[in-house]
PDB file of N, CA and C in Angstrom:
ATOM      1  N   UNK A   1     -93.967-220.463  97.733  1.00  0.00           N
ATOM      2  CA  UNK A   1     -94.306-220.076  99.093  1.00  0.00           C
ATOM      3  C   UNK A   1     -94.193-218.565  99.253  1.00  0.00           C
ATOM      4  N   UNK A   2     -95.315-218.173  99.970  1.00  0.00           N
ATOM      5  CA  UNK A   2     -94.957-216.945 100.374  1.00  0.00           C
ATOM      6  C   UNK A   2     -93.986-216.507 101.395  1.00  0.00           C
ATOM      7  N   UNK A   3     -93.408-215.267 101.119  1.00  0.00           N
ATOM      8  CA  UNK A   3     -92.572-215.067 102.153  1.00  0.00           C
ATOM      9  C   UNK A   3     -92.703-213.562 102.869  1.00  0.00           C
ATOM     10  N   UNK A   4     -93.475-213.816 103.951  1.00  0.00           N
ATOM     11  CA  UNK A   4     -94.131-212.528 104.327  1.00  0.00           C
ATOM     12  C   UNK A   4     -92.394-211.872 105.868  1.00  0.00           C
ATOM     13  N   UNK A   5     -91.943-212.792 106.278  1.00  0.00           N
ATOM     14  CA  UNK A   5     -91.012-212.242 107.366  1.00  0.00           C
ATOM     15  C   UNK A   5     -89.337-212.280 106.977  1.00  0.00           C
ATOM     16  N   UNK A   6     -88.771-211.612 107.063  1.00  0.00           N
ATOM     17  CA  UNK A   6     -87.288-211.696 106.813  1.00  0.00           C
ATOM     18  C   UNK A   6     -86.179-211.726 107.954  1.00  0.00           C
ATOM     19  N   UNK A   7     -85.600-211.955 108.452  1.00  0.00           N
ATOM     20  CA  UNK A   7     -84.452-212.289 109.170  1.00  0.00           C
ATOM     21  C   UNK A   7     -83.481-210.808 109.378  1.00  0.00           C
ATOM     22  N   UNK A   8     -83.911-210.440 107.879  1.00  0.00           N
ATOM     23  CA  UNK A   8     -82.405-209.409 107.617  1.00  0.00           C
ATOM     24  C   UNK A   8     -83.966-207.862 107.897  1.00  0.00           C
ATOM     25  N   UNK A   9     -85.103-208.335 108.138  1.00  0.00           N
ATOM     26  CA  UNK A   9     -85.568-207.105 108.344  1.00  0.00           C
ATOM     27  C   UNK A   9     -86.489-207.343 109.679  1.00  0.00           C
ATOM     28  N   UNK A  10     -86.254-207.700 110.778  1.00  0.00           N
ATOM     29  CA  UNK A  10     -87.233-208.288 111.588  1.00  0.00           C
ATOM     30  C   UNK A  10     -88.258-207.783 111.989  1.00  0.00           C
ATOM     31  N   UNK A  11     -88.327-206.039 111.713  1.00  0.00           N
ATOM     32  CA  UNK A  11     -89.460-205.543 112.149  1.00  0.00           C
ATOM     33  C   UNK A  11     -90.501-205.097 111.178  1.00  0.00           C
ATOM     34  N   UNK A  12     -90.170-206.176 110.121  1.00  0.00           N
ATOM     35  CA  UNK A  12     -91.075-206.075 108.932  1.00  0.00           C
ATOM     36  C   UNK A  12     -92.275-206.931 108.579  1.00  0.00           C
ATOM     37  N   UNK A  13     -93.293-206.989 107.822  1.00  0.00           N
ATOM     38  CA  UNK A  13     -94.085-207.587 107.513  1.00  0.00           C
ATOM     39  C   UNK A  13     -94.605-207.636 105.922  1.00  0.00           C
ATOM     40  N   UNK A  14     -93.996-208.263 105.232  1.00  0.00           N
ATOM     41  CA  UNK A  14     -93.642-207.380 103.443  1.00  0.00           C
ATOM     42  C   UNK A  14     -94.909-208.414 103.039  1.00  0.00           C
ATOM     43  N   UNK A  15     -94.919-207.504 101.771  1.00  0.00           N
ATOM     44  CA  UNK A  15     -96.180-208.374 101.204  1.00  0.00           C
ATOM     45  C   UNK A  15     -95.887-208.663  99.845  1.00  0.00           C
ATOM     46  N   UNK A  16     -95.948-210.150  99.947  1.00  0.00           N
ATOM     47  CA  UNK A  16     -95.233-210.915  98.240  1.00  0.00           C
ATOM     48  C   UNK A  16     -95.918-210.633  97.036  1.00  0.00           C
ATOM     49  N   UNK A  17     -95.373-211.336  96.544  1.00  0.00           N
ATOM     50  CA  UNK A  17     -95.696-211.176  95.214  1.00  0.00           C
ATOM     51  C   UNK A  17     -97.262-212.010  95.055  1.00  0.00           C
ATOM     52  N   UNK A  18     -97.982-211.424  93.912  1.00  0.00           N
ATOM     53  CA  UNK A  18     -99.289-211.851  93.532  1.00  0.00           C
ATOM     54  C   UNK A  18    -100.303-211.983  94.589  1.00  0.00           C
ATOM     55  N   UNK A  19     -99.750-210.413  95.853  1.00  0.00           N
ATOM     56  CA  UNK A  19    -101.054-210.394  96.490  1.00  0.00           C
ATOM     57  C   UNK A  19    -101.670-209.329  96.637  1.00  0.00           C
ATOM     58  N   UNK A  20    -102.466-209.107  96.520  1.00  0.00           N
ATOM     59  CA  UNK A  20    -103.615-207.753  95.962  1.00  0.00           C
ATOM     60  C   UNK A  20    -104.519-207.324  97.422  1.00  0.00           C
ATOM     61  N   UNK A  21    -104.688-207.831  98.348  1.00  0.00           N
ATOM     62  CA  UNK A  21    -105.058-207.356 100.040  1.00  0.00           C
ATOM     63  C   UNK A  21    -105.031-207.927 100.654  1.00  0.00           C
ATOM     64  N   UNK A  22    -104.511-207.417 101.863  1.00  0.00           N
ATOM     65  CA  UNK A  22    -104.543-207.878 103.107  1.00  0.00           C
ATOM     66  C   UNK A  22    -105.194-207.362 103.958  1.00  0.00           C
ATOM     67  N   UNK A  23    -105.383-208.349 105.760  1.00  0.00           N
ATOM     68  CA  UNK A  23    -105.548-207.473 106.355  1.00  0.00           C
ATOM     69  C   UNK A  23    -104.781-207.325 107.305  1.00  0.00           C
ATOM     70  N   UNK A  24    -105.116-206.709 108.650  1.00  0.00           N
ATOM     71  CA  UNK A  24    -103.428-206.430 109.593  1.00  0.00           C
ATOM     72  C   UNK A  24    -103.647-206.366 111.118  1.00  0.00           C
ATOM     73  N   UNK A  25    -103.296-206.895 112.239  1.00  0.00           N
ATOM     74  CA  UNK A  25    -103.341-206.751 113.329  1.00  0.00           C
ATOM     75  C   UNK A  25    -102.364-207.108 114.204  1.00  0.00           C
ATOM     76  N   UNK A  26    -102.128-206.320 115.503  1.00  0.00           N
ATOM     77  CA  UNK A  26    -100.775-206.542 116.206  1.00  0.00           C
ATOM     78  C   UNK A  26    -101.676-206.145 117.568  1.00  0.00           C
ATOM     79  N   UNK A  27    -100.695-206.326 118.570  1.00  0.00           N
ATOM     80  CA  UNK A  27    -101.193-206.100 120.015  1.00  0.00           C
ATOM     81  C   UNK A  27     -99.596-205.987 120.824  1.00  0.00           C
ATOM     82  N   UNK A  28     -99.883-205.389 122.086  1.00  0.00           N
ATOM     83  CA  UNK A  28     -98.944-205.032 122.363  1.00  0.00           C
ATOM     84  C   UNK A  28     -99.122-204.992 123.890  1.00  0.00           C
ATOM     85  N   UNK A  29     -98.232-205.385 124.872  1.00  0.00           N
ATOM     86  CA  UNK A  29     -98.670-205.349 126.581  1.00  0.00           C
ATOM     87  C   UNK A  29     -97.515-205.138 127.087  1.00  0.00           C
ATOM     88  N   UNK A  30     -97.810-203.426 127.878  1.00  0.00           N
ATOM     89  CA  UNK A  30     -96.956-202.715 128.797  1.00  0.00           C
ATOM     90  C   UNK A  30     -96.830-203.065 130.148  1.00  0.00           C
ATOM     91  N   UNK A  31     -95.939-203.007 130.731  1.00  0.00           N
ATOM     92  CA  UNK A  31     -95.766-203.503 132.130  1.00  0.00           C
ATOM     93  C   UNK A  31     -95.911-202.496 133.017  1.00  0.00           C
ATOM     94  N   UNK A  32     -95.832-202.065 134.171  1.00  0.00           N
ATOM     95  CA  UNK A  32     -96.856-201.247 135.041  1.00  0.00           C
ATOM     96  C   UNK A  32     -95.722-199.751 134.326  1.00  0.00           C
ATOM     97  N   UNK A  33     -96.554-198.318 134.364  1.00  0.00           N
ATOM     98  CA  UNK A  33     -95.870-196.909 134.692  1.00  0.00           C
ATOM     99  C   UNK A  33     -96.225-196.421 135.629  1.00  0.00           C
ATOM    100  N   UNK A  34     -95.293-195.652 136.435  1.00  0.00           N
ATOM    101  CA  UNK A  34     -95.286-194.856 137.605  1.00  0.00           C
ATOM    102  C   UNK A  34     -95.752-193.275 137.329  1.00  0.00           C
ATOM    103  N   UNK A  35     -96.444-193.024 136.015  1.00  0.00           N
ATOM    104  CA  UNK A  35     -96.486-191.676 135.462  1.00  0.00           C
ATOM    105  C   UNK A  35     -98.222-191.421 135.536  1.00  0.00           C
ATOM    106  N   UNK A  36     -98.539-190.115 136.116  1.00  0.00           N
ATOM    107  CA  UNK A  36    -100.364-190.486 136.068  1.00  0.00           C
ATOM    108  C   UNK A  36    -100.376-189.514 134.668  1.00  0.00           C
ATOM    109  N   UNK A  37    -101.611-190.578 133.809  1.00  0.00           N
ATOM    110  CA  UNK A  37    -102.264-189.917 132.646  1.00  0.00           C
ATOM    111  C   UNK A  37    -101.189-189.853 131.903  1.00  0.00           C
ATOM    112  N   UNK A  38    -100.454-190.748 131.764  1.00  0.00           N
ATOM    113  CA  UNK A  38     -99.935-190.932 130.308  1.00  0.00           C
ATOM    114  C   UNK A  38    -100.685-191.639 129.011  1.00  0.00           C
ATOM    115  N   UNK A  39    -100.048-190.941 128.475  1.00  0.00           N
ATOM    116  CA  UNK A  39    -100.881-191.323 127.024  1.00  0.00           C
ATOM    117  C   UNK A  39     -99.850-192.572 126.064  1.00  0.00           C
ATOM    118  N   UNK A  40    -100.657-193.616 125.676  1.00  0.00           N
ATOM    119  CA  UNK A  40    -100.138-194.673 124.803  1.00  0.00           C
ATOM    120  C   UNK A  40    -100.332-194.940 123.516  1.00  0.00           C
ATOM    121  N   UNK A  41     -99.725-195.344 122.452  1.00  0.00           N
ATOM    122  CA  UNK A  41    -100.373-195.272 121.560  1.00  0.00           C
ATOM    123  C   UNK A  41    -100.300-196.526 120.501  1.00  0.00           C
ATOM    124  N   UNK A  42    -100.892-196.894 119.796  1.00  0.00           N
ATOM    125  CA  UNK A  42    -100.358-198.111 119.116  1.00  0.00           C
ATOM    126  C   UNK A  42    -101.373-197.916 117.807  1.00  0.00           C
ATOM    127  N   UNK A  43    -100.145-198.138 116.932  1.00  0.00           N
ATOM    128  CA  UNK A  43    -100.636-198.041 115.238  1.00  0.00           C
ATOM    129  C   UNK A  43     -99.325-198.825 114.665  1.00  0.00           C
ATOM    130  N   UNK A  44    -100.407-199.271 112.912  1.00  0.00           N
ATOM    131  CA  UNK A  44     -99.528-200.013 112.158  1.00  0.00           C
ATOM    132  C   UNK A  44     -98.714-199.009 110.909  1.00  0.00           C
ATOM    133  N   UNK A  45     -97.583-198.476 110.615  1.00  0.00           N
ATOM    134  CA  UNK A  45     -97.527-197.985 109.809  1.00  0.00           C
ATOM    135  C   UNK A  45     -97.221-198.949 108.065  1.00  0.00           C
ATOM    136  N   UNK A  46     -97.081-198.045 107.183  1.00  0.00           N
ATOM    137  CA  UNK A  46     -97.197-199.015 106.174  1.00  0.00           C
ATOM    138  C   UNK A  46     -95.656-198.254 104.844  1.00  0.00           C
ATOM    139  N   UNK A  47     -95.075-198.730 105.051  1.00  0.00           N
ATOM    140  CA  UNK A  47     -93.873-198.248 103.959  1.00  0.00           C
ATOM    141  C   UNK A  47     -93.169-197.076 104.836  1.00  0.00           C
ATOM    142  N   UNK A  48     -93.051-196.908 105.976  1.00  0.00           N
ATOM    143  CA  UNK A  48     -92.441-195.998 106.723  1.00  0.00           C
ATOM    144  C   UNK A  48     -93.118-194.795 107.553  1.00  0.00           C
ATOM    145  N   UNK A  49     -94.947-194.932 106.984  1.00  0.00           N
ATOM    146  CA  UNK A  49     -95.449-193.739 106.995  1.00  0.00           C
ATOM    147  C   UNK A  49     -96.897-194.045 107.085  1.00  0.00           C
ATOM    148  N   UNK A  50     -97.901-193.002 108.052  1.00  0.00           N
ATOM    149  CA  UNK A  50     -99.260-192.936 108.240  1.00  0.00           C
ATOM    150  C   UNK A  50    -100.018-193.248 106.781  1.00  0.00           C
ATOM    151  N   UNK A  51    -101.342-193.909 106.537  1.00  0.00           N
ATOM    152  CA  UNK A  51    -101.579-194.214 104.987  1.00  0.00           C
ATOM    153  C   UNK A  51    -103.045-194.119 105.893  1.00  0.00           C
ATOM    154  N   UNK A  52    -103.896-194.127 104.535  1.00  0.00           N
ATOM    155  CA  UNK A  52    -105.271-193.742 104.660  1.00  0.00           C
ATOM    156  C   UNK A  52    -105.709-195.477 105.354  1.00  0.00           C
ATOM    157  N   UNK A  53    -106.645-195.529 106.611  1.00  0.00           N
ATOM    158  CA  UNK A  53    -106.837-196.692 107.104  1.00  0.00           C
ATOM    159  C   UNK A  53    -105.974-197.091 107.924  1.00  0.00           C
ATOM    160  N   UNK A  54    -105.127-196.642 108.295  1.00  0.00           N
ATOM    161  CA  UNK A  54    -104.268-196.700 109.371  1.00  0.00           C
ATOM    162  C   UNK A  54    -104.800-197.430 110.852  1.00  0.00           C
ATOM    163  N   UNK A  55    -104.289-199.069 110.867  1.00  0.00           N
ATOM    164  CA  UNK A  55    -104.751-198.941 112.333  1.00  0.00           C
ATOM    165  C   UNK A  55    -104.091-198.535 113.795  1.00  0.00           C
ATOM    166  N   UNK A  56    -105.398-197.620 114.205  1.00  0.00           N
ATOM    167  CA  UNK A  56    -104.559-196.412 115.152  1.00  0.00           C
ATOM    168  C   UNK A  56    -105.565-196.736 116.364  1.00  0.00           C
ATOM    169  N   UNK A  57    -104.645-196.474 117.770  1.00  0.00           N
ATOM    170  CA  UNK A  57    -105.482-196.548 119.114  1.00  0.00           C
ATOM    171  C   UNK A  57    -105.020-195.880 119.987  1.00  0.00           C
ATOM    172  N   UNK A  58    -105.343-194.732 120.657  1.00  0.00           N
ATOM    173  CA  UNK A  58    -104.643-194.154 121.598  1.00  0.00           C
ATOM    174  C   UNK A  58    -105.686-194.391 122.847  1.00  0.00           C
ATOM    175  N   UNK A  59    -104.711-194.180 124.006  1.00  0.00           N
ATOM    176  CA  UNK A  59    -105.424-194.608 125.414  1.00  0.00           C
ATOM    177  C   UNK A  59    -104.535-194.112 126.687  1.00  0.00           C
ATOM    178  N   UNK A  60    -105.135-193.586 127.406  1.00  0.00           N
ATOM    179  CA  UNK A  60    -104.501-193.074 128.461  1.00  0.00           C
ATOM    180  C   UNK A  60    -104.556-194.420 130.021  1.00  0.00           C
ATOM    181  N   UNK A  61    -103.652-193.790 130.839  1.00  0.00           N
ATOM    182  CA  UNK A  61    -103.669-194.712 131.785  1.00  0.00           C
ATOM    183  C   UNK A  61    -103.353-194.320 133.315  1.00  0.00           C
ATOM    184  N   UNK A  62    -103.558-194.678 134.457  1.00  0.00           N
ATOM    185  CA  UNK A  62    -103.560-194.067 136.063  1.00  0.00           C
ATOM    186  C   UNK A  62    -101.821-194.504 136.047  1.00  0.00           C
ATOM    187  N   UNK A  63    -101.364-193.849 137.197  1.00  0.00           N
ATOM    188  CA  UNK A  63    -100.420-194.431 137.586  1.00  0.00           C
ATOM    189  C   UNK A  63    -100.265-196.140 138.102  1.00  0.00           C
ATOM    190  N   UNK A  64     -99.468-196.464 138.039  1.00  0.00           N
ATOM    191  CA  UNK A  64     -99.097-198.434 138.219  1.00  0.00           C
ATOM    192  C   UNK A  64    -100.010-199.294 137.934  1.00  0.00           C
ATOM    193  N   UNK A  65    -100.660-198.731 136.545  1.00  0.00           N
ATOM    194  CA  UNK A  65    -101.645-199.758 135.754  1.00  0.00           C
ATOM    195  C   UNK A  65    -100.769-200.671 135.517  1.00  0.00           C
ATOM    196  N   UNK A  66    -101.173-201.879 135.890  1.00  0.00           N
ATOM    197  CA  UNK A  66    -100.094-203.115 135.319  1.00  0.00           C
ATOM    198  C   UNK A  66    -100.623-203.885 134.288  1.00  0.00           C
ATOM    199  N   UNK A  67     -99.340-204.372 133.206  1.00  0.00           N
ATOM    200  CA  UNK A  67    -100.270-205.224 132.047  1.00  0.00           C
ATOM    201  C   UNK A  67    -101.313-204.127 131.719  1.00  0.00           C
ATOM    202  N   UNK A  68    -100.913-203.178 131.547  1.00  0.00           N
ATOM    203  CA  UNK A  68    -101.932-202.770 130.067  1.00  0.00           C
ATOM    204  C   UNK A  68    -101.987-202.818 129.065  1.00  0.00           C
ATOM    205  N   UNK A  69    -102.551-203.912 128.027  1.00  0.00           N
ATOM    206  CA  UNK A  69    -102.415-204.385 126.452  1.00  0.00           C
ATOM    207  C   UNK A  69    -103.465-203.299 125.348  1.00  0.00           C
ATOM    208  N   UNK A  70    -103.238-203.208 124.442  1.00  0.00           N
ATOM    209  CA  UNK A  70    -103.542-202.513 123.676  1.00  0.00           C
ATOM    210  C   UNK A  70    -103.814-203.475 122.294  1.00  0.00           C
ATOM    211  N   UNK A  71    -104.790-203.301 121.503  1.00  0.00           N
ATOM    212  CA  UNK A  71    -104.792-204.375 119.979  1.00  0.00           C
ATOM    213  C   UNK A  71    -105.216-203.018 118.542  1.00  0.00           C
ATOM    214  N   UNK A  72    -104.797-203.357 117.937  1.00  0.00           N
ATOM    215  CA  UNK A  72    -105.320-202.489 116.708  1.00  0.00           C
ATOM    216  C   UNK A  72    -105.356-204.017 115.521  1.00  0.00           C
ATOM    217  N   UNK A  73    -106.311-203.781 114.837  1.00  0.00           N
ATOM    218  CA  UNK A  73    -106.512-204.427 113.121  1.00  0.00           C
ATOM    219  C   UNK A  73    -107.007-203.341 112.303  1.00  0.00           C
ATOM    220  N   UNK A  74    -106.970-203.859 111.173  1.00  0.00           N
ATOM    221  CA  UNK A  74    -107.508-202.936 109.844  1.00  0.00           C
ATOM    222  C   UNK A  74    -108.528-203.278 109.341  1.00  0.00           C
ATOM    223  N   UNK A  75    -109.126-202.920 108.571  1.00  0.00           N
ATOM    224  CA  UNK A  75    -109.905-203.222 107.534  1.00  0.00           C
ATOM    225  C   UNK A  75    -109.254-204.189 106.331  1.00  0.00           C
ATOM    226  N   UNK A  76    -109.774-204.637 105.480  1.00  0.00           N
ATOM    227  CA  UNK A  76    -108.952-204.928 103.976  1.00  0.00           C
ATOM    228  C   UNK A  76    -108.118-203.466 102.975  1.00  0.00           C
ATOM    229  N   UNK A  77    -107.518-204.111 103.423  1.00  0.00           N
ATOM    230  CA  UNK A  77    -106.308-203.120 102.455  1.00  0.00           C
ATOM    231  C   UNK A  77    -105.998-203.374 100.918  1.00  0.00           C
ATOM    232  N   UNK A  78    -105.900-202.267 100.705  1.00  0.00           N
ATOM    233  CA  UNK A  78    -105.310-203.311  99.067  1.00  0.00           C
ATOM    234  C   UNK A  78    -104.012-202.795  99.125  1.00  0.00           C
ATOM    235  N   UNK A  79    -102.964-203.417  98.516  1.00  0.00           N
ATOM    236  CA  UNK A  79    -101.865-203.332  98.581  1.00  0.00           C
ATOM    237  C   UNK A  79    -100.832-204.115  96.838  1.00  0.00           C
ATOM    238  N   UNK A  80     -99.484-203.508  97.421  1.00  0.00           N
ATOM    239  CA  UNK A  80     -98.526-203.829  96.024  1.00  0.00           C
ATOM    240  C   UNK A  80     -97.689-204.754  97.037  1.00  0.00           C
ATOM    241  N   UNK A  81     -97.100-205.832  95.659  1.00  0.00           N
ATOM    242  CA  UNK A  81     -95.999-206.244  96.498  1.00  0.00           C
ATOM    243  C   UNK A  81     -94.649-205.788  96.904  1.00  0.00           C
ATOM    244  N   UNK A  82     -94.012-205.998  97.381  1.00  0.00           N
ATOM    245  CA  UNK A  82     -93.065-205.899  97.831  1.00  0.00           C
ATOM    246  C   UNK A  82     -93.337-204.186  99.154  1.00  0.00           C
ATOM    247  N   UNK A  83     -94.822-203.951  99.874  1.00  0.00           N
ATOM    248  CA  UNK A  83     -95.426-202.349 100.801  1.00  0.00           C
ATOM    249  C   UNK A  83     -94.787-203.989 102.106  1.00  0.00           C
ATOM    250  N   UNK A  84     -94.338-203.091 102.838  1.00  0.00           N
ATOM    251  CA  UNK A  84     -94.380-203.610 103.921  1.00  0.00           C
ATOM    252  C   UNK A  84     -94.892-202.809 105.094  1.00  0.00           C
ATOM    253  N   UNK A  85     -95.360-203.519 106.244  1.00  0.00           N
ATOM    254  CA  UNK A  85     -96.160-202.563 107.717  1.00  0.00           C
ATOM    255  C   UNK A  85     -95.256-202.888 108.540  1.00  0.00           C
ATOM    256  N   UNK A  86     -94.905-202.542 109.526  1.00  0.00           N
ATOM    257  CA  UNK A  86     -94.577-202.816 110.986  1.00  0.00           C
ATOM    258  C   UNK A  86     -95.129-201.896 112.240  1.00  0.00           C
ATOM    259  N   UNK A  87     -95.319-202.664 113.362  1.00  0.00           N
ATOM    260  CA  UNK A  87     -96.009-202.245 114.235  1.00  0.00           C
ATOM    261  C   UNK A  87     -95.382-201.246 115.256  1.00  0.00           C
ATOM    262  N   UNK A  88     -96.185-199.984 115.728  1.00  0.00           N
ATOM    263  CA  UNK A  88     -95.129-198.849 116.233  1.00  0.00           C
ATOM    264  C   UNK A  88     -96.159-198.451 117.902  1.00  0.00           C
ATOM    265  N   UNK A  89     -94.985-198.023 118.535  1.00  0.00           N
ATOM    266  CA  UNK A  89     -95.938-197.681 119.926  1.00  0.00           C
ATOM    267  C   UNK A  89     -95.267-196.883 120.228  1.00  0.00           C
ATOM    268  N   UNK A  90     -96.066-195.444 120.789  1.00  0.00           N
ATOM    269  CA  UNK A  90     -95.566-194.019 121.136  1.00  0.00           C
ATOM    270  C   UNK A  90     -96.124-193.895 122.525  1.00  0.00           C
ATOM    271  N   UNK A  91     -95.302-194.059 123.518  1.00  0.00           N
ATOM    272  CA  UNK A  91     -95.855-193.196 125.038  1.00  0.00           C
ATOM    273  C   UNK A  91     -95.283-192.094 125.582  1.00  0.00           C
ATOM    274  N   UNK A  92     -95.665-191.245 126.546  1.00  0.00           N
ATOM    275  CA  UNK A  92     -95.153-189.629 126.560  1.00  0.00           C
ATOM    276  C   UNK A  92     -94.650-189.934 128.137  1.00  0.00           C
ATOM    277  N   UNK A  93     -94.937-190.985 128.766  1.00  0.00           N
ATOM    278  CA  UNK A  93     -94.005-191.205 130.361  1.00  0.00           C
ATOM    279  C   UNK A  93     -92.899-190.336 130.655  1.00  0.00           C
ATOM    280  N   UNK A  94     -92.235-190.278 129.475  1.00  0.00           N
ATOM    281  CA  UNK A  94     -90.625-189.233 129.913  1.00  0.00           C
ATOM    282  C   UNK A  94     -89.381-190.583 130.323  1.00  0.00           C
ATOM    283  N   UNK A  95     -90.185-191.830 130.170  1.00  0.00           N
ATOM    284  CA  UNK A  95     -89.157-193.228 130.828  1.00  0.00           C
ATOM    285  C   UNK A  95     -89.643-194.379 129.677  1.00  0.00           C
ATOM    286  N   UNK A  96     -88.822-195.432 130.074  1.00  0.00           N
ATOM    287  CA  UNK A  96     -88.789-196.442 129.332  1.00  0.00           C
ATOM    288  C   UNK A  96     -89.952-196.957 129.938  1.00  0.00           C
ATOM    289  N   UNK A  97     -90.766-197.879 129.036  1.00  0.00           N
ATOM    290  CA  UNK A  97     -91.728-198.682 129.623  1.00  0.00           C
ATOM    291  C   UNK A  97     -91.659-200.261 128.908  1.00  0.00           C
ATOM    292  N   UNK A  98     -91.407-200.854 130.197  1.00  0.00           N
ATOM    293  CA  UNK A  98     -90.968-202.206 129.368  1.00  0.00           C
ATOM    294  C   UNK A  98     -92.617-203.125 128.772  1.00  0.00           C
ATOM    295  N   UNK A  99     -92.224-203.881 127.921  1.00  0.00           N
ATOM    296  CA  UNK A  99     -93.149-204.640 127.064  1.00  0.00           C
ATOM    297  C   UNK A  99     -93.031-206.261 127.786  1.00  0.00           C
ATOM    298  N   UNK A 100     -94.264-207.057 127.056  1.00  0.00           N
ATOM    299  CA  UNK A 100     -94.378-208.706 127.891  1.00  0.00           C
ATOM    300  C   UNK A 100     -93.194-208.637 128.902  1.00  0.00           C
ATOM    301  N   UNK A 101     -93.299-208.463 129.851  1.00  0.00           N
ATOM    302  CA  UNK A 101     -92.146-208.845 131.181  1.00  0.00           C
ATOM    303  C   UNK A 101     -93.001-210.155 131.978  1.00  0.00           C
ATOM    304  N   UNK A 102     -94.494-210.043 131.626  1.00  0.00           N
ATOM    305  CA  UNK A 102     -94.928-211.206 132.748  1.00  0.00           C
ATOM    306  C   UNK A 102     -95.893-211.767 132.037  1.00  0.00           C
ATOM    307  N   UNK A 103     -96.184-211.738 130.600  1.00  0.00           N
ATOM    308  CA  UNK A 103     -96.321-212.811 129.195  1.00  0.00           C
ATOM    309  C   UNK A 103     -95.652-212.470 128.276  1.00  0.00           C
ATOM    310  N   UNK A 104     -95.440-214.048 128.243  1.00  0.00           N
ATOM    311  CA  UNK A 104     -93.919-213.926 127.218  1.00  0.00           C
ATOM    312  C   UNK A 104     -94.999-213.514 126.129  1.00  0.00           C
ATOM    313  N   UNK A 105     -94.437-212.982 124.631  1.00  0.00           N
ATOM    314  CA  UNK A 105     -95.101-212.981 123.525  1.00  0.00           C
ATOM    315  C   UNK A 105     -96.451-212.499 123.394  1.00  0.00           C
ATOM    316  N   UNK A 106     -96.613-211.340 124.246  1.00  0.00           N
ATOM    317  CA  UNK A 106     -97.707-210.856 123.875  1.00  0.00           C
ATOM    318  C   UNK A 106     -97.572-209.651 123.038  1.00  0.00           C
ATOM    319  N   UNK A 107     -96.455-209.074 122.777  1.00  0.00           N
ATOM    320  CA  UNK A 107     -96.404-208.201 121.945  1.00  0.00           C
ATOM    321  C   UNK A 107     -95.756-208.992 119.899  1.00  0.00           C
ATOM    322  N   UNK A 108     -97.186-208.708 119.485  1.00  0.00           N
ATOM    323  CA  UNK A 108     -97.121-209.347 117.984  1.00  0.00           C
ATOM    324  C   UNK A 108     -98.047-208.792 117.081  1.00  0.00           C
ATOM    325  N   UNK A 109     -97.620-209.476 116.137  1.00  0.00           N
ATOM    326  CA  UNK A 109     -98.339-208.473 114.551  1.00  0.00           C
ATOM    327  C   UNK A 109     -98.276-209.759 113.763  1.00  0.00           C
ATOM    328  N   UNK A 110     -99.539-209.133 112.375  1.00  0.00           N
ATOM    329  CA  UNK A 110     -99.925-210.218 111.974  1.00  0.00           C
ATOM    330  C   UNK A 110    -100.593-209.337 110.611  1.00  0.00           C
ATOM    331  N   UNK A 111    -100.356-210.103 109.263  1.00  0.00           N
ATOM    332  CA  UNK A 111    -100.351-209.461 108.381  1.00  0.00           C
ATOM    333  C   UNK A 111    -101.220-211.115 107.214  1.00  0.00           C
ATOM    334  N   UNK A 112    -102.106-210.749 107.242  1.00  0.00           N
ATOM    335  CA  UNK A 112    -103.627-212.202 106.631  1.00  0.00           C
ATOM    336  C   UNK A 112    -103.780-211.638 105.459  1.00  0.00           C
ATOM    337  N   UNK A 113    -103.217-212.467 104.417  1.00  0.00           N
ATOM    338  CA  UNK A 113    -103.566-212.628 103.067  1.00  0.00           C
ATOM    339  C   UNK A 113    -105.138-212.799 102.149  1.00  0.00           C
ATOM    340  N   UNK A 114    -105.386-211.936 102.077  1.00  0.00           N
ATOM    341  CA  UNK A 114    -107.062-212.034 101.585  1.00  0.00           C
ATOM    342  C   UNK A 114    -106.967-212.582 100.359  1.00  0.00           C
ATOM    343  N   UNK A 115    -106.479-212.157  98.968  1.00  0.00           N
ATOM    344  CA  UNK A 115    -106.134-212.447  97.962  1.00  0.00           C
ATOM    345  C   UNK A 115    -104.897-211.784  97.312  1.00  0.00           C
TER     346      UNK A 115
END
């Protein structure tokens, strides 16, 4: 069996043994900001760090946009085992901005075994 999630790393997405590409997608939904024209951002990094193919989305937003979700995927990647991705989100508000508050589980990632 593959074992793509770990317990002891939860914000990981590792890629096992004897698999040669994947591909990758996550999404993510902010709950309203009080800040006008902030900027959001959502990308997957891969071993700690920006990599060629990177999926990247930036997007700005009005003040008390509510539920604003964001999605990024990749292309096919090729990859080694044991590269892991996890999913990262950068906003410039100056405040916390909370995530799913009014759907549960909409913030997730997803890492599809091609071969």
């Amino acid at each position: 069996d593959a074992v793509i999630y770990s317990a002891g790393a939860p914000t990981r997405l590792t890629v096992p043994a004897g698999v040669g590409r994947v591909r990758l997608a996550g999404n993510i939904r902010y709950a309203s900001s009080n800040v006008d024209n902030a900027a959001f951002r959502l990308f997957i990094y891969k071993n700690g760090a920006a990599f060629a193919g990177i999926p990247y989305t930036l997007s700005g937003t009005n003040s008390g946009t509510f539920g604003y979700t964001m999605n990024v995927s990749s292309g096919i990647l090729n990859v080694s085992p044991a590269d892991y991705f996890e999913l990262m989100t950068q906003q410039n508000t100056g405040g916390n901005v909370d995530t799913g508050t009014d759907v549960s589980y909409a913030t997730w990632m997803s890492l599809e075994i091609i071969e």
